[in-house]
Every structure is written in C-alpha cells, then in structure tokens.
N, C-alpha and C. Protein backbone atom coordinates (compact mmCIF):
# COMPACT_ATOMS: atom_id res chain seq x y z
N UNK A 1 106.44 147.26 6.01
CA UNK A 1 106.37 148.67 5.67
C UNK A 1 104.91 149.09 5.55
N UNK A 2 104.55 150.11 6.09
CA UNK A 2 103.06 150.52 6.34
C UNK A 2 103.16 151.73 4.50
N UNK A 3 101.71 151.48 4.44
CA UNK A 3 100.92 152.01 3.40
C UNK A 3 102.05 153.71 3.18
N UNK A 4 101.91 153.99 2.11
CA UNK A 4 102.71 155.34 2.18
C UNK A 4 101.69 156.34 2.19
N UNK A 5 100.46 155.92 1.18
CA UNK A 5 99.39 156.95 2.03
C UNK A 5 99.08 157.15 3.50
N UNK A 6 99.21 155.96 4.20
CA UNK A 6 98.91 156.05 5.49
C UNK A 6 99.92 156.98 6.28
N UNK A 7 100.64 156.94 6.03
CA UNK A 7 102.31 157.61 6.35
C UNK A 7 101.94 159.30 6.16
N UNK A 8 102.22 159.29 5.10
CA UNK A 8 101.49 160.68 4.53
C UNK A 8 100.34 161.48 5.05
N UNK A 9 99.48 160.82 5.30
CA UNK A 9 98.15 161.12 5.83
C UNK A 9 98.73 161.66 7.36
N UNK A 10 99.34 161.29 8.02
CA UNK A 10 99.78 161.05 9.57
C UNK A 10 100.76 162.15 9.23
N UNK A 11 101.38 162.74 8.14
CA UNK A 11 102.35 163.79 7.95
C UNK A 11 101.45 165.25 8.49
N UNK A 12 100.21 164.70 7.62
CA UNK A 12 99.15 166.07 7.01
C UNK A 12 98.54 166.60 8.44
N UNK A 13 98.48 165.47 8.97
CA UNK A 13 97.35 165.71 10.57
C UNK A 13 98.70 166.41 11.74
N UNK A 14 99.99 166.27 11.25
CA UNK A 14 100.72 166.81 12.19
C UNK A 14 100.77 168.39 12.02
N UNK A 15 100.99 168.42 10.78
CA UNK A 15 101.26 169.61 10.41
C UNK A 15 100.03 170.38 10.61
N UNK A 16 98.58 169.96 10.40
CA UNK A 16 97.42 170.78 10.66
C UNK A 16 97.59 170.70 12.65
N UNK A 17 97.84 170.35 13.29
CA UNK A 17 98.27 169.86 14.80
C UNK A 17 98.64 171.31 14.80
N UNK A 18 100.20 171.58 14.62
CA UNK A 18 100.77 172.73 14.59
C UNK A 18 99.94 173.91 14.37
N UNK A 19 99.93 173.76 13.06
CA UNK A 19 99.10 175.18 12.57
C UNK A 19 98.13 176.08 13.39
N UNK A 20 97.27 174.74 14.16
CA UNK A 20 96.02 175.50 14.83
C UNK A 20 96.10 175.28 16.33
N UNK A 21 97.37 175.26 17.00
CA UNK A 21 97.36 174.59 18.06
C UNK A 21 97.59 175.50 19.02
N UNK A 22 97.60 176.86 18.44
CA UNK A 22 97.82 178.35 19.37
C UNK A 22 95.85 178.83 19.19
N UNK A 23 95.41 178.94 18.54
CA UNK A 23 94.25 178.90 18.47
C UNK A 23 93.20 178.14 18.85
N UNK A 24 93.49 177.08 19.10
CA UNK A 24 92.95 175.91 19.66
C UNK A 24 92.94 175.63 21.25
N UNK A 25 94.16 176.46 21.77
CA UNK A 25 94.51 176.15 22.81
C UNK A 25 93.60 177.68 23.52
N UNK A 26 93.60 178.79 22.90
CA UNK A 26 92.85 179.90 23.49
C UNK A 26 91.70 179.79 23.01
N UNK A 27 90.90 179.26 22.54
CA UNK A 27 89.65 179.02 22.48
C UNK A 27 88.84 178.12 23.71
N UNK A 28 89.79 177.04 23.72
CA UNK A 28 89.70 175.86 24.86
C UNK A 28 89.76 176.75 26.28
N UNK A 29 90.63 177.77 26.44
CA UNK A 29 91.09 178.52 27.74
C UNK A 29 89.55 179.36 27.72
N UNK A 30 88.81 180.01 26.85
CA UNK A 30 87.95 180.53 26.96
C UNK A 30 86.52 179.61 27.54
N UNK A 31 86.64 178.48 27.01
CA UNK A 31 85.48 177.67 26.85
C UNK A 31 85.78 177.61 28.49
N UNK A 32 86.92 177.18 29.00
CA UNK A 32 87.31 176.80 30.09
C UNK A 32 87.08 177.50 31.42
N UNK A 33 86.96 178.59 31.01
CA UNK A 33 86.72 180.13 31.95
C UNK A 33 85.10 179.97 32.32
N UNK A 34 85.09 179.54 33.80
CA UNK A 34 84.18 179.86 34.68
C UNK A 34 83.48 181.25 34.30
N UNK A 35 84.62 182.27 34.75
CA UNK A 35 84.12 183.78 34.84
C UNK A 35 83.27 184.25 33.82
N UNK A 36 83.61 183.96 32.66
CA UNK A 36 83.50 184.69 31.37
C UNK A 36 81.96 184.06 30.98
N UNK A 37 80.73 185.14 30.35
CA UNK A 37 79.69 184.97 30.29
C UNK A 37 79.72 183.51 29.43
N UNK A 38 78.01 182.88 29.82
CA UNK A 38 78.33 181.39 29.32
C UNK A 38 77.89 181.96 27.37
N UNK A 39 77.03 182.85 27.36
CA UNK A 39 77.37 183.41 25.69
C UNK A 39 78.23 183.34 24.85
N UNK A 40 79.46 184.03 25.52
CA UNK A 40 81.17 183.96 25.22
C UNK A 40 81.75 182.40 24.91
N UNK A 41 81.07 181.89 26.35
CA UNK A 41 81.90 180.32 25.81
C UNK A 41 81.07 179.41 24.66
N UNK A 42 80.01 179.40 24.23
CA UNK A 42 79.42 178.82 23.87
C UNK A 42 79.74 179.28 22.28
N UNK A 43 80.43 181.01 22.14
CA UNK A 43 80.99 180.82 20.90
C UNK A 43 81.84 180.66 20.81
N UNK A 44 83.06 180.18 21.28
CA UNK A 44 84.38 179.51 21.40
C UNK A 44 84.33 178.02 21.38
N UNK A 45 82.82 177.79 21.86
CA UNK A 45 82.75 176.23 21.66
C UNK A 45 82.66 175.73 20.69
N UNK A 46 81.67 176.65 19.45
CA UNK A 46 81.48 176.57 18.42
C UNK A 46 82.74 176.70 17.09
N UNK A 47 83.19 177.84 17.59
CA UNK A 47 84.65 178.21 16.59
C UNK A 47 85.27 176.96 16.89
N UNK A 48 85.98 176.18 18.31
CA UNK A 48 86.11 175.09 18.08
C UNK A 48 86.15 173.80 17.56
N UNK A 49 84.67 173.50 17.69
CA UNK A 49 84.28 172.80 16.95
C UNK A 49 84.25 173.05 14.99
N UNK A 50 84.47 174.24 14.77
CA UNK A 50 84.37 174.14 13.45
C UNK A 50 85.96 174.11 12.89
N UNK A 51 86.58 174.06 13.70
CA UNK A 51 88.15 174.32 13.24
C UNK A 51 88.19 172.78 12.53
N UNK A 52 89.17 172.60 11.78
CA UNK A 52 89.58 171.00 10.93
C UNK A 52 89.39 169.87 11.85
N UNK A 53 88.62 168.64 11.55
CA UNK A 53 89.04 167.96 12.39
C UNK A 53 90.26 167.08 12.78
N UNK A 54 91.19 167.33 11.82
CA UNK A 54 92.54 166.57 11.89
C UNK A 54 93.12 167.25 13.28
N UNK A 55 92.80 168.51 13.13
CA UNK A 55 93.72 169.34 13.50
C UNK A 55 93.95 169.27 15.36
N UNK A 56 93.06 168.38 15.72
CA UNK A 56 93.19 167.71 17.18
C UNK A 56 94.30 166.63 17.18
N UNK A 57 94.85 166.46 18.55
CA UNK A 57 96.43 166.24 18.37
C UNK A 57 95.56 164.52 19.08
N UNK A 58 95.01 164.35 18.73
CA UNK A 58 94.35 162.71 19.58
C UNK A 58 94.04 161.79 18.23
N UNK A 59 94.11 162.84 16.65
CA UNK A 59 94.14 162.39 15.72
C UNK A 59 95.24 161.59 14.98
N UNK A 60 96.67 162.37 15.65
CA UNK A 60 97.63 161.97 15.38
C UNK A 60 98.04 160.93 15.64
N UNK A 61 98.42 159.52 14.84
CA UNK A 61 99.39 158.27 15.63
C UNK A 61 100.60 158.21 15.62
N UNK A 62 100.87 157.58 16.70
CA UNK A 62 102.36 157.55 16.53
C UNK A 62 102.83 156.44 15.77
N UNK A 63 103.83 156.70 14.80
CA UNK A 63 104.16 155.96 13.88
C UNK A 63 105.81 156.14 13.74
N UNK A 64 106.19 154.29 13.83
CA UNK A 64 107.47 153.92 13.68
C UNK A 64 108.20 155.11 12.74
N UNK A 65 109.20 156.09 12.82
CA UNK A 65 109.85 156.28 12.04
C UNK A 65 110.94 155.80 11.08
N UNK A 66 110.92 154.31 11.23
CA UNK A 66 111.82 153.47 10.41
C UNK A 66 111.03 153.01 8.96
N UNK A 67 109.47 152.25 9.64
CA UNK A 67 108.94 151.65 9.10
C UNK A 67 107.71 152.10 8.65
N UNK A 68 107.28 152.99 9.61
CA UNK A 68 105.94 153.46 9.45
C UNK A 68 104.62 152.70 10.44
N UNK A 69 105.20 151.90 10.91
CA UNK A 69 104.48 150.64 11.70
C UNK A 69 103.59 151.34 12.54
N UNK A 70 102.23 151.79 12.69
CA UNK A 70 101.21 152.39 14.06
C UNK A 70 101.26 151.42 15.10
N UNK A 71 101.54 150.00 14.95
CA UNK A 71 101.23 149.46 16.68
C UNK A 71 102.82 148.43 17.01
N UNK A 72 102.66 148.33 18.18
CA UNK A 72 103.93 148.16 19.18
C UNK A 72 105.09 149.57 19.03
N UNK A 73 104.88 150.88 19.03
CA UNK A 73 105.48 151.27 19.31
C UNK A 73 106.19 151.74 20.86
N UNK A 74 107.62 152.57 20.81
CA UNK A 74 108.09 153.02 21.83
C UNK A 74 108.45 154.59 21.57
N UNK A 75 107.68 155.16 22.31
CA UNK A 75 107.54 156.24 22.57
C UNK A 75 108.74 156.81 22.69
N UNK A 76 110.02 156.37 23.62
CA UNK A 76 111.07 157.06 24.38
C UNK A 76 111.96 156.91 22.45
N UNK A 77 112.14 155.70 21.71
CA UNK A 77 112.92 155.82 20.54
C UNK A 77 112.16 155.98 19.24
N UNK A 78 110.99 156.21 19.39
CA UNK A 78 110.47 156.64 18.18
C UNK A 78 110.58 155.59 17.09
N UNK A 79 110.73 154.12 17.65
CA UNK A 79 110.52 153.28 16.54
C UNK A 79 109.84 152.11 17.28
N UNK A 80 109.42 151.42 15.64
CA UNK A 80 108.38 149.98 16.38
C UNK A 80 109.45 149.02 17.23
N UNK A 81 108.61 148.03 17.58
CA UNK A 81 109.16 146.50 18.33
C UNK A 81 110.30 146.45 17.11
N UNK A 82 109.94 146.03 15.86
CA UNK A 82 110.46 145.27 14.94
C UNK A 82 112.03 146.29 14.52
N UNK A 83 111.15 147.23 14.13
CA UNK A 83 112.62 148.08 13.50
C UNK A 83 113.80 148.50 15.01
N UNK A 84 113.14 147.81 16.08
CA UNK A 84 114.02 148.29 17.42
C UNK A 84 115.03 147.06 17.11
N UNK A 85 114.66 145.49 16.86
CA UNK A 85 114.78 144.37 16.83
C UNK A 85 116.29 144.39 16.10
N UNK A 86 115.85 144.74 14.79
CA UNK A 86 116.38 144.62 13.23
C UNK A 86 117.94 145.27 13.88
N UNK A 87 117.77 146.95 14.23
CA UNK A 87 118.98 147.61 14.40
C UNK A 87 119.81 146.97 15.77
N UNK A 88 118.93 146.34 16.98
CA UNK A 88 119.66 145.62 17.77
C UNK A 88 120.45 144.32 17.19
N UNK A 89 120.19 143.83 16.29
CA UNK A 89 120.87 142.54 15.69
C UNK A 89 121.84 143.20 15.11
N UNK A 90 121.65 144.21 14.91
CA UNK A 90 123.25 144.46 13.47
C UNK A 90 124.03 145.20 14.38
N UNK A 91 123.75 145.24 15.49
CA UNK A 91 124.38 146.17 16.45
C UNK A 91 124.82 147.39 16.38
N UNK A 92 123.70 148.28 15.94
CA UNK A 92 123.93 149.63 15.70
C UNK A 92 122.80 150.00 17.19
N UNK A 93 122.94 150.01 17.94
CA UNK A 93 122.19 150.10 19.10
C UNK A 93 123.07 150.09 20.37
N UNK A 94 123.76 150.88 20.88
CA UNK A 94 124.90 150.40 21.96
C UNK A 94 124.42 149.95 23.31
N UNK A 95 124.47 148.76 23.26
CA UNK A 95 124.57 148.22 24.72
C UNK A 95 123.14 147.40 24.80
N UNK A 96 122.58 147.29 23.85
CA UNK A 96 121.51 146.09 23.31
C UNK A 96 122.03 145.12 22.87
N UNK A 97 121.72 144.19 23.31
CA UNK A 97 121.95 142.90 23.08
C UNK A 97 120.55 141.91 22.94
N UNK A 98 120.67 141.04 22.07
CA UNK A 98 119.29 140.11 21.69
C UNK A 98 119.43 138.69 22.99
N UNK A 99 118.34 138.50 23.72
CA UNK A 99 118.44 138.21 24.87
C UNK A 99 118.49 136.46 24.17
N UNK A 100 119.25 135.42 25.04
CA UNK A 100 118.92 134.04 24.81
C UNK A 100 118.95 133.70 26.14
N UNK A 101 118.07 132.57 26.48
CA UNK A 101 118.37 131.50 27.59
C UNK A 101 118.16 130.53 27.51
C-alpha cells in the first residue's frame, strides 16, 4: 500500500489538472499561433508559465487504484501488476486465469 500522502498529493494535482486545463490549453493555442504578434505570445508564455505548477497534466502519475502502487501499472484497467494478480487468483476477473507450465 503506497503512502496516503502520496495518494492524496496525486488527488490534488488532478484536480488542479482540471481546473486550469481550459486556460492552459488557450494560452498554449496563443503561444502556438504563428500569426499573432510575437509580443502577444510572449505574454501568454508568461501567464503560462506562472499558472500552478501541479497544474500540468505530465505532473500527474498514474496510480494503482486498488493500492495506490505508481510503478507496473496498466493503463487499459487502472490497476498495478500486483492488485491485477491478487483479483485474478480469487477469480473475480472473468476469463483470467494464473498461468502454470
């Protein structure tokens, strides 16, 4: 079981994700704009840069929702190696089976 601050912390950075992620995204479109005087972008670069730094979505990890676990995850079930493991043994997983040879 991973740290519950750590858990928590990874709650806080999602939710700041959200919050600024319509603002973040038209600032970036401005910076992005060829056309638009380089004055213009250079203060969009700045508002950018001063926005939270959580609030970038590269901050966020992905974390087991069983366990909390940050590494060996799977993306497609949203849980680690281990907590994939655990629920395949008790067979709450349909059509997983624990491999022997």
């Amino acid at each position: 079981m991973a740290k519950k601050s750590a858990i928590e912390k990874n709650k806080r950075r999602q939710q700041l994700v959200k919050k600024y992620a319509a603002k973040r995204e038209a600032l970036r479109e401005i910076v992005r704009d060829q056309d638009r005087p380089i004055e213009e972008r250079i203060q969009a670069q700045l508002k950018l840069s001063s926005l939270p730094r959580n609030s970038a979505p590269s901050r966020v990890r992905n974390r087991c929702e069983i366990s909390g676990r940050p590494r060996a995850y799977y993306r497609k079930l949203k849980m680690s190696r281990i907590a994939l493991r655990d629920l395949a043994s008790e067979g709450k997983i349909p059509g997983m089976v624990k491999s022997s040879w």
